[in-house]
C-alpha atoms as a PDB file:
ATOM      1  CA  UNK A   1      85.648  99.774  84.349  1.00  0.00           C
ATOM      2  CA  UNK A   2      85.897  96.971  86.480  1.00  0.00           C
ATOM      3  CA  UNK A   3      82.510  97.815  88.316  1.00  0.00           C
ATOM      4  CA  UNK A   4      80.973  97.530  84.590  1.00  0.00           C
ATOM      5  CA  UNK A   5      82.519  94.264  84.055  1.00  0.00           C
ATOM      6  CA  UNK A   6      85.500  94.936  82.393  1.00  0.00           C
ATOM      7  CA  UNK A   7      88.268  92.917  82.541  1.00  0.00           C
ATOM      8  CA  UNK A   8      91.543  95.135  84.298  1.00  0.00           C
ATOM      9  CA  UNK A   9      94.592  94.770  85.257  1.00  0.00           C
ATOM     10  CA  UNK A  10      96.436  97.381  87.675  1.00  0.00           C
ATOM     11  CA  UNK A  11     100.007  96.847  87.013  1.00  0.00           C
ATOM     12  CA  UNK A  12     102.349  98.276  90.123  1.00  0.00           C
ATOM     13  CA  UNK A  13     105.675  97.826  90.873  1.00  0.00           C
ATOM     14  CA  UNK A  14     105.237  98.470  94.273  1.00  0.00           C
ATOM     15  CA  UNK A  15     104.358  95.039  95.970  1.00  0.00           C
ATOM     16  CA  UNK A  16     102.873  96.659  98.990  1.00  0.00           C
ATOM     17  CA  UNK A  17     100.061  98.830  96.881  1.00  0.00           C
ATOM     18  CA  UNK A  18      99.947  95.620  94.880  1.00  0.00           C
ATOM     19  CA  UNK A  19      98.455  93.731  98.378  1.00  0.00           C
ATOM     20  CA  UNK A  20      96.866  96.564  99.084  1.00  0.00           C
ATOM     21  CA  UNK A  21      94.547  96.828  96.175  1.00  0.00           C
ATOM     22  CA  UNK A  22      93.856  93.412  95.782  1.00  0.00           C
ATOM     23  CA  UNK A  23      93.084  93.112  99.919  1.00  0.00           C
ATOM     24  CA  UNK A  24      91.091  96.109 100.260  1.00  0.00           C
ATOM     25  CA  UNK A  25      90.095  97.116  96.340  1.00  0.00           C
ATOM     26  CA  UNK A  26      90.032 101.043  95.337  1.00  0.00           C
ATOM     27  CA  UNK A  27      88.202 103.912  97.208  1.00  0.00           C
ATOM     28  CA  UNK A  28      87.353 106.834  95.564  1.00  0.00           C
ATOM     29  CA  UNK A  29      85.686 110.209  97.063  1.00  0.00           C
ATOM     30  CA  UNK A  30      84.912 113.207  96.238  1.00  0.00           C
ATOM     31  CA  UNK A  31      81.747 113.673  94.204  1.00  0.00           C
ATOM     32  CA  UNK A  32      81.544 109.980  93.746  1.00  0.00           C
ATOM     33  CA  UNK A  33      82.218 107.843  96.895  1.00  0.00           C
ATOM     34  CA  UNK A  34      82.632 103.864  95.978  1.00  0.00           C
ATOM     35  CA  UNK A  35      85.178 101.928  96.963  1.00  0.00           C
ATOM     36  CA  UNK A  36      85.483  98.269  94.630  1.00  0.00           C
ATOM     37  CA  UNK A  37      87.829  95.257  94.039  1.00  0.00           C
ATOM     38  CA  UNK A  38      90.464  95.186  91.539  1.00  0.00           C
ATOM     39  CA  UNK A  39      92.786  93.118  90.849  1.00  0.00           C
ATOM     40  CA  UNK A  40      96.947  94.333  90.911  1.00  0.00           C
ATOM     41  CA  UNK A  41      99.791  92.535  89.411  1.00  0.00           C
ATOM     42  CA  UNK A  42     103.459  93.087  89.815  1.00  0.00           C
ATOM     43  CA  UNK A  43     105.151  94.224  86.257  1.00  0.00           C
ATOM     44  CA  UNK A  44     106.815  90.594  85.834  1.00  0.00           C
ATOM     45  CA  UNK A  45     102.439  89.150  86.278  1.00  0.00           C
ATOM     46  CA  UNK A  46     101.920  90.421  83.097  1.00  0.00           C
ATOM     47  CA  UNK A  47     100.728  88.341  80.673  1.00  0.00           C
ATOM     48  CA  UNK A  48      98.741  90.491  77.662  1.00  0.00           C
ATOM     49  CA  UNK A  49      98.141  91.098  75.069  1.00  0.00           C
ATOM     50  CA  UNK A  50      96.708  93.829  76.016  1.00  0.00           C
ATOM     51  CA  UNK A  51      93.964  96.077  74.172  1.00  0.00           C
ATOM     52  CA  UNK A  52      93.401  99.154  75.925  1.00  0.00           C
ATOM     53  CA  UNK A  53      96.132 100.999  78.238  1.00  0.00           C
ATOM     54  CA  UNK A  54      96.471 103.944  80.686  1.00  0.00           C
ATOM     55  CA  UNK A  55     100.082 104.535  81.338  1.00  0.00           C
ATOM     56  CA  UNK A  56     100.527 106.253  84.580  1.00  0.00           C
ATOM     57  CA  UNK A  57     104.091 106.681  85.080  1.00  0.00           C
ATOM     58  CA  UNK A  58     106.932 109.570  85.520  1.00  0.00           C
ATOM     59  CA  UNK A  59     108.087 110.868  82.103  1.00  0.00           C
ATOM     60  CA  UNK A  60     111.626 109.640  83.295  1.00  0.00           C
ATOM     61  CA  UNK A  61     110.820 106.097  83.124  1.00  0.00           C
ATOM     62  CA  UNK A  62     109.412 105.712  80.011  1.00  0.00           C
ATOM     63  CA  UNK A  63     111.778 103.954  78.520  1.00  0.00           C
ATOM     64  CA  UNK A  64     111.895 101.308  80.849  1.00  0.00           C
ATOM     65  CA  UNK A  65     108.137 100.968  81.091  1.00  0.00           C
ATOM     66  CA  UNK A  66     107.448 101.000  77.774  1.00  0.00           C
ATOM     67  CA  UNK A  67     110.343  98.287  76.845  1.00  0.00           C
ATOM     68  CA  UNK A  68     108.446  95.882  79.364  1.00  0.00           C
ATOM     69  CA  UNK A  69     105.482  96.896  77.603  1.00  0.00           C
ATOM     70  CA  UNK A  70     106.326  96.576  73.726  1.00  0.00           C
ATOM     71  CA  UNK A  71     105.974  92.567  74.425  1.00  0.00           C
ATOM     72  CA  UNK A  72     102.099  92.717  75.882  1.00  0.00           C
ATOM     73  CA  UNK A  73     100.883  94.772  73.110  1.00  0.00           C
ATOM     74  CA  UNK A  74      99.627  94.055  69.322  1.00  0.00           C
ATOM     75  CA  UNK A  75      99.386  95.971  66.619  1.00  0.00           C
ATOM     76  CA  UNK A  76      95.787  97.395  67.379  1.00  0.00           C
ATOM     77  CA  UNK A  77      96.866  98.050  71.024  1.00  0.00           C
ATOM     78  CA  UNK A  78      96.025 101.574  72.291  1.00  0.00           C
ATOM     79  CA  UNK A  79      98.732 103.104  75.212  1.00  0.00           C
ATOM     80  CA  UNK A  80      97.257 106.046  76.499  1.00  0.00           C
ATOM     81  CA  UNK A  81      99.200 108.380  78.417  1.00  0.00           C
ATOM     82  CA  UNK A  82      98.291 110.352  80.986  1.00  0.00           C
ATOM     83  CA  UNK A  83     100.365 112.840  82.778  1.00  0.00           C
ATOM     84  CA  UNK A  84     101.354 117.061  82.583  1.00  0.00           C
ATOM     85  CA  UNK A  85     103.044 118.037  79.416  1.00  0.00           C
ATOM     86  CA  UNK A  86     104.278 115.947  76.323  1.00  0.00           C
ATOM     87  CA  UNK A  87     107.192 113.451  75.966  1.00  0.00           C
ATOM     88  CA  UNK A  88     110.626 115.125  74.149  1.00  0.00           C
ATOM     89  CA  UNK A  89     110.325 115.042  70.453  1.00  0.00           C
ATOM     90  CA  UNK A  90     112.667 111.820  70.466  1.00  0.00           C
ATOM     91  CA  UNK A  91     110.767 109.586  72.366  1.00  0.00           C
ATOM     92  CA  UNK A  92     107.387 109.798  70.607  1.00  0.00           C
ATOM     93  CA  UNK A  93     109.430 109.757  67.290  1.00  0.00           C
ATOM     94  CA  UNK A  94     110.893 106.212  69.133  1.00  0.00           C
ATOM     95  CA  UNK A  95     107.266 105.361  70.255  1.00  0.00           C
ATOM     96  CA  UNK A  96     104.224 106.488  68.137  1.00  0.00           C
ATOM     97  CA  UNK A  97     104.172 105.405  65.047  1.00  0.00           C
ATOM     98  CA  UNK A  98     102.115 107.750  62.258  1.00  0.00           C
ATOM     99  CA  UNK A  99      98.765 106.857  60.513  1.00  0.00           C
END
């Protein structure tokens, strides 16, 4: 996304991957080999609102992320999640809202 122009934000709470991406940028291999800047923020950078995002976090803390999140969206935001299996029938009831 960034290499197209996009505007992102990697959001980490780990300060060392956060220097790490934003000294070195992302490599990927495999079938594709490219390695590009991005830019990383710390949770507490965050400044949205945000339009578009991938949520890449354990299951466990998703109610922790996603508090620290509500603030950055609006109300045509789009969270997409992306890990194994689905969140406990409380939690999207708490989360996704229908329509």
């Amino acid at each position: 996304m960034t290499k197209g122009g996009r505007p992102v934000e990697l959001v980490d709470t780990n300060q060392a991957h956060v220097r790490a991406l934003n000294a070195g940028g992302v490599s990927i291999s495999g079938h594709l080999k490219l390695c590009h800047p991005v830019r990383a923020i710390l949770p507490e950078q965050m400044r949205g609102p945000y339009d578009l995002v991938f949520l890449l976090n354990k299951q466990t803390a998703n109610p922790r992320v996603l508090s620290h999140l509500a603030p950055h969206l609006h109300d045509d935001s789009t969270v997409c999640t992306l890990r194994t299996g689905s969140p406990n029938r409380r939690w999207r009831s708490s989360w996704i809202r229908a329509g």
